[in-house]
Protein backbone atom coordinates (compact mmCIF):
# COMPACT_ATOMS: atom_id res chain seq x y z
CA UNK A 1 -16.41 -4.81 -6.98
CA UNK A 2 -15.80 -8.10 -8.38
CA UNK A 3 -13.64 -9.95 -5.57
CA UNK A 4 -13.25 -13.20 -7.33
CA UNK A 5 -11.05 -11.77 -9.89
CA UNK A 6 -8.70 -10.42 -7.67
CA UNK A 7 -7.95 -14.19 -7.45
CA UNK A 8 -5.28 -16.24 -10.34
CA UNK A 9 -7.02 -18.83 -12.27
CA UNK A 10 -5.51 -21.62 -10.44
CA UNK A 11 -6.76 -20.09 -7.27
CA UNK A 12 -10.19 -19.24 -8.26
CA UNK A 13 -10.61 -22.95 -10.50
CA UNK A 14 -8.87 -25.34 -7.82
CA UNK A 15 -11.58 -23.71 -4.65
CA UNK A 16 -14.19 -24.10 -7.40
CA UNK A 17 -12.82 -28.08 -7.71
CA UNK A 18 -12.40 -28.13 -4.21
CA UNK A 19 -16.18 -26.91 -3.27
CA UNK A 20 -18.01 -29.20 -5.52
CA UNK A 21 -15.79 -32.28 -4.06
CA UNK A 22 -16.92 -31.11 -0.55
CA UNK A 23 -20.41 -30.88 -1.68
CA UNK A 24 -20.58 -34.40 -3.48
CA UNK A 25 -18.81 -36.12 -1.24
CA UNK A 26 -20.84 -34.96 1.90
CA UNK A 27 -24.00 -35.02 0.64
CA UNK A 28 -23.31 -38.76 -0.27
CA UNK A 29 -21.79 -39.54 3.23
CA UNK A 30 -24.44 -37.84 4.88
CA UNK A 31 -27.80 -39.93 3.06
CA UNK A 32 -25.59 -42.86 3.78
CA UNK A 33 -25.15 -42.26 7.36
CA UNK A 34 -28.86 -40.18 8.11
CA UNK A 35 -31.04 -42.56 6.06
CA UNK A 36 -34.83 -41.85 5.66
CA UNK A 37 -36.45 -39.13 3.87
CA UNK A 38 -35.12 -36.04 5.76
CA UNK A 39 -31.91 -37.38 5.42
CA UNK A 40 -30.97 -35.95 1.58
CA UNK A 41 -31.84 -32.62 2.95
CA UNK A 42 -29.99 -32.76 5.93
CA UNK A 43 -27.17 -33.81 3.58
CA UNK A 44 -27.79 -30.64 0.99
CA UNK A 45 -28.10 -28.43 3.74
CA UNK A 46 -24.77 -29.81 5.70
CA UNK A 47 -23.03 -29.54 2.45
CA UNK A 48 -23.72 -25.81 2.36
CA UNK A 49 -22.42 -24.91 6.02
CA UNK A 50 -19.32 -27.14 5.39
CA UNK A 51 -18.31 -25.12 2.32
CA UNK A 52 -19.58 -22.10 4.23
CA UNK A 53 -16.98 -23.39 7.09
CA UNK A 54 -14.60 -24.01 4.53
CA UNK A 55 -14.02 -21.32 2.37
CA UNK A 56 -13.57 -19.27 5.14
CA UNK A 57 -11.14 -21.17 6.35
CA UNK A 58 -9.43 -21.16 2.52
CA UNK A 59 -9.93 -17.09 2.99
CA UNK A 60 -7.44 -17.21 6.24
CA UNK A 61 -5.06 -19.71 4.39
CA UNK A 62 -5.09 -17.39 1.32
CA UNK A 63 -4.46 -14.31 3.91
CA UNK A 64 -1.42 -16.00 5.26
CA UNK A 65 -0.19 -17.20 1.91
CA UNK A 66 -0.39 -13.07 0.62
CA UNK A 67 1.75 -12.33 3.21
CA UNK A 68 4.56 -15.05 3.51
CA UNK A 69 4.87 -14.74 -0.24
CA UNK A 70 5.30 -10.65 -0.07
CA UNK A 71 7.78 -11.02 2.67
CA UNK A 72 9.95 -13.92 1.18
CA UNK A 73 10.27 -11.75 -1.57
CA UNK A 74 11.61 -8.71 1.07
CA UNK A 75 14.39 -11.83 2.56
CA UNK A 76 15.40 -12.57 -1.14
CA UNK A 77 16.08 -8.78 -2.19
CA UNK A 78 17.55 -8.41 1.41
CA UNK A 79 19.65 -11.59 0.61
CA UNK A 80 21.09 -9.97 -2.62
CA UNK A 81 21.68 -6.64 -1.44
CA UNK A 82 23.73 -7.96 1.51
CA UNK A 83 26.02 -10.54 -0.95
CA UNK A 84 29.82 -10.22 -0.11
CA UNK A 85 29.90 -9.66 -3.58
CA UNK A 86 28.93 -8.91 -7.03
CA UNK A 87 29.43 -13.05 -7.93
CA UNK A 88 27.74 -13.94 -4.72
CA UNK A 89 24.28 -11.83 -5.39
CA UNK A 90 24.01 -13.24 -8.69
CA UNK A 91 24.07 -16.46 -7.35
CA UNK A 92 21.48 -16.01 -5.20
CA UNK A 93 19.90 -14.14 -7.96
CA UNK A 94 20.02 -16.88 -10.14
CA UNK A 95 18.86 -19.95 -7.61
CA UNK A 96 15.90 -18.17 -7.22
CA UNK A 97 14.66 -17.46 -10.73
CA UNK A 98 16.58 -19.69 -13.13
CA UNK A 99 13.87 -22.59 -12.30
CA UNK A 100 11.10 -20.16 -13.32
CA UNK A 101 12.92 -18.51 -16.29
CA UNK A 102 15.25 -21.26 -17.66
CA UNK A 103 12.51 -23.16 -20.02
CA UNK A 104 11.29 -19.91 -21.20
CA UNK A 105 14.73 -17.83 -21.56
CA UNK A 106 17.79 -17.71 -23.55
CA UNK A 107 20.84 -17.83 -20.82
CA UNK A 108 22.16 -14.65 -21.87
CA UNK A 109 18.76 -12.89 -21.36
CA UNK A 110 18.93 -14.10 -18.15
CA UNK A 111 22.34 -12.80 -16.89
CA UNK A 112 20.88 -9.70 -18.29
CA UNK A 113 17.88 -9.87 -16.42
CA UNK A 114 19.86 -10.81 -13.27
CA UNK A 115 22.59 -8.17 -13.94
CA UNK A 116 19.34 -5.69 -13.93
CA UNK A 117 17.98 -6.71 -11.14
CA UNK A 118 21.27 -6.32 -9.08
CA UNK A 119 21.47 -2.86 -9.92
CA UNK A 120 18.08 -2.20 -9.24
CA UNK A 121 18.42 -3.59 -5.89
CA UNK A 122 22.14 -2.22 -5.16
CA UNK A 123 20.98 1.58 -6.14
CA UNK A 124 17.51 1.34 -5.37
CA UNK A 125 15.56 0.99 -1.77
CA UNK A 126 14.91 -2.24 -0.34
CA UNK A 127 10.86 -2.50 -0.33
CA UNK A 128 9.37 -3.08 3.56
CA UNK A 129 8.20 -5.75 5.24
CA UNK A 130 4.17 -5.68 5.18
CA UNK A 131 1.10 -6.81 6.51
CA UNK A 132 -2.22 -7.35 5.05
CA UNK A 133 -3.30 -5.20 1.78
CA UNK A 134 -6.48 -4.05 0.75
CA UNK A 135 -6.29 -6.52 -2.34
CA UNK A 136 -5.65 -9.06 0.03
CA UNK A 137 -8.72 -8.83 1.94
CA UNK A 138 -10.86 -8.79 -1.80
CA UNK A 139 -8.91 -11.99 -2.53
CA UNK A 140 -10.31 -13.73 0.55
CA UNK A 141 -13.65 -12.45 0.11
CA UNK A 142 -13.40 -13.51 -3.76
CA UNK A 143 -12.52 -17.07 -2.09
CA UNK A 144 -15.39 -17.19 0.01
CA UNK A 145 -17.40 -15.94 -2.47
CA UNK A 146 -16.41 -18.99 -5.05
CA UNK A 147 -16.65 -21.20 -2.63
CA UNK A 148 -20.54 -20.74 -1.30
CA UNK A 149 -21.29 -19.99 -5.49
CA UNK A 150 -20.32 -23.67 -6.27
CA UNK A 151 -22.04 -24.92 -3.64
CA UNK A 152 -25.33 -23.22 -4.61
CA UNK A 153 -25.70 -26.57 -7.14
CA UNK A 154 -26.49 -28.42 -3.72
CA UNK A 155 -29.29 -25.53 -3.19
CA UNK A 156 -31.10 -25.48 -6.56
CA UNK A 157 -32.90 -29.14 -6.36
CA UNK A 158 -33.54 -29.34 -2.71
CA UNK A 159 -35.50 -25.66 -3.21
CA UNK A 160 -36.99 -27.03 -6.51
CA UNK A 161 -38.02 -30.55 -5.22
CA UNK A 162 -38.30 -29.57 -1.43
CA UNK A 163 -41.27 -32.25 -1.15
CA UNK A 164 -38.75 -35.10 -3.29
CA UNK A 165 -35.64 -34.98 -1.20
CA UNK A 166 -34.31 -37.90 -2.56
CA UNK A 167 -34.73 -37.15 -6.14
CA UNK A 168 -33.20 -33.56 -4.84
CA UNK A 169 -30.30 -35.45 -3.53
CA UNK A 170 -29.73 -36.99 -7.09
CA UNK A 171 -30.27 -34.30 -9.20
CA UNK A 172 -27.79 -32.46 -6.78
CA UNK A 173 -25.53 -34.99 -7.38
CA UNK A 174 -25.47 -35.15 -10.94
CA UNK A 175 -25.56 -30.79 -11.04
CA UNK A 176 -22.42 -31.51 -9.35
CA UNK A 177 -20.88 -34.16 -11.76
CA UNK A 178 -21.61 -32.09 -14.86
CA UNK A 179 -20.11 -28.61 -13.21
CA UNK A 180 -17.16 -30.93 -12.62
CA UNK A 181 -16.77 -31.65 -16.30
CA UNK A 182 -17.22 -28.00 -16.82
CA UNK A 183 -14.30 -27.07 -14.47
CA UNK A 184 -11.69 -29.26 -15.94
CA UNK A 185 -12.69 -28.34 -19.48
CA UNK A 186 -12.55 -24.96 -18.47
CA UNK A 187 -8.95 -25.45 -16.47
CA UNK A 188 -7.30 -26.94 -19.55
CA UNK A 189 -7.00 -24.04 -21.33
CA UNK A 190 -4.45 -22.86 -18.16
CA UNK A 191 -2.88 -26.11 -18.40
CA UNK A 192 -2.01 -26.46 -22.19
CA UNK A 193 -4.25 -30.17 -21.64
CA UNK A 194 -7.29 -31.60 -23.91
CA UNK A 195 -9.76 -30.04 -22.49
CA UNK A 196 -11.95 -33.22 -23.22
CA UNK A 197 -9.37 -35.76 -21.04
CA UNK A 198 -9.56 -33.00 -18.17
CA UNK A 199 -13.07 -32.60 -18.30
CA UNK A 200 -14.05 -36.51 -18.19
CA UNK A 201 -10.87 -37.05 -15.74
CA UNK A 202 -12.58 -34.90 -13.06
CA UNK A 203 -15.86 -35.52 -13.66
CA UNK A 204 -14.99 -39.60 -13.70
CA UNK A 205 -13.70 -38.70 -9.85
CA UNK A 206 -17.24 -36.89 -9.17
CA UNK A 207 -19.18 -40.55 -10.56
CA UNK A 208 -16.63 -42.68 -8.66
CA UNK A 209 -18.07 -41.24 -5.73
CA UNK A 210 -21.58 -41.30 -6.42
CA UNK A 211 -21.04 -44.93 -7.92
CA UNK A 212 -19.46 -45.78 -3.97
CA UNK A 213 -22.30 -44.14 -2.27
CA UNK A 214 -24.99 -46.06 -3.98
CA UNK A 215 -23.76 -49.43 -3.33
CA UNK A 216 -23.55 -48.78 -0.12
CA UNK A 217 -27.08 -47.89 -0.06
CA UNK A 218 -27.43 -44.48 -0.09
């Protein structure tokens, strides 16, 4: 089993962007704040418990979001079966898809589609409100699991210079600038963007940081 692609690519990219930011940016505020030699692994080690802490926390959020969106779904086909009227369901029919559909549709393939889902909903049986799913719970894993993954690039230099930790602290920074780079390239193919502009964009954000921490002496 393979939680993490139970997850949509905007899900699964955007707690990947997410994680490394947590990483970076705590690791940096941590040295600056700890000082010394055992603060950079303080720092690396922090940084792993916080995105620990956090993508649990992303797991619940992601439970919740499974849910509401499965049961607004149940209050719009409720909402259209109980229309005073034929003209009255298609209106609600159509606010809550024509946004979605419109740049993508022709308006008569729409009323069709609308028209269709009417009678579905007029002849067939109204689906039930629900709880958690089994998919559910392998999406929140799949988020937790993302989320520690990324932050194994704050792991790799502190266990491979354990007697350096601030050259571990660097290298762990700039791990986390070029995975950065990676993402957005990666994320531009969802996106329809250059892949080069979002790769440099968030990986500009990642040396920002880094460029803030070291002037203020960490």
């Amino acid at each position: 089993m393979r939680p993490w692609r139970q997850l949509r690519p905007s899900e699964s990219l955007s707690e990947i962007v997410c994680a490394l930011i947590v990483v970076l940016t705590f690791t940096l505020a941590a040295s600056v704040v700890s000082g010394g030699e055992e603060g950079p692994r303080a720092a690396l080690l922090g940084a792993i418990g916080c995105n620990a802490a956090w993508g649990i926390i992303d797991a619940v959020l992601y439970l919740m979001t499974c849910v509401f969106d499965r049961n607004r779904h149940l209050r719009f086909a409720r909402a259209v079966a109980s229309a005073p009227d034929e003209a009255a369901a298609l209106a609600t029919i159509r606010s809550e898809l024509e946004p979605a559909l419109a740049p993508v549709t022709a308006s008569e393939d729409r009323e069709q589609l609308y028209r269709s889902i009417l009678n579905s909903l007029a002849h067939g049986k109204l689906p039930r409100r629900t709880g958690l799913k089994r998919d559910d719970i392998v999406g929140a894993i799949g988020v937790v699991c993302v989320a520690l993954a990324a932050s194994l690039t704050a792991v790799l230099p502190l266990v491979l210079l354990f007697d350096q930790p601030r050259l571990a602290l660097r290298v762990s920074n700039l791990l986390v600038v070029v995975l950065l780079f990676i993402v957005g390239y990666h994320w531009a193919r969802y996106v329809d963007a250059n892949p080069w502009s979002a790769g440099f964009g968030l990986m500009g954000l990642g040396l920002a940081l880094v460029a803030i921490a070291i002037l203020l002496g960490g």
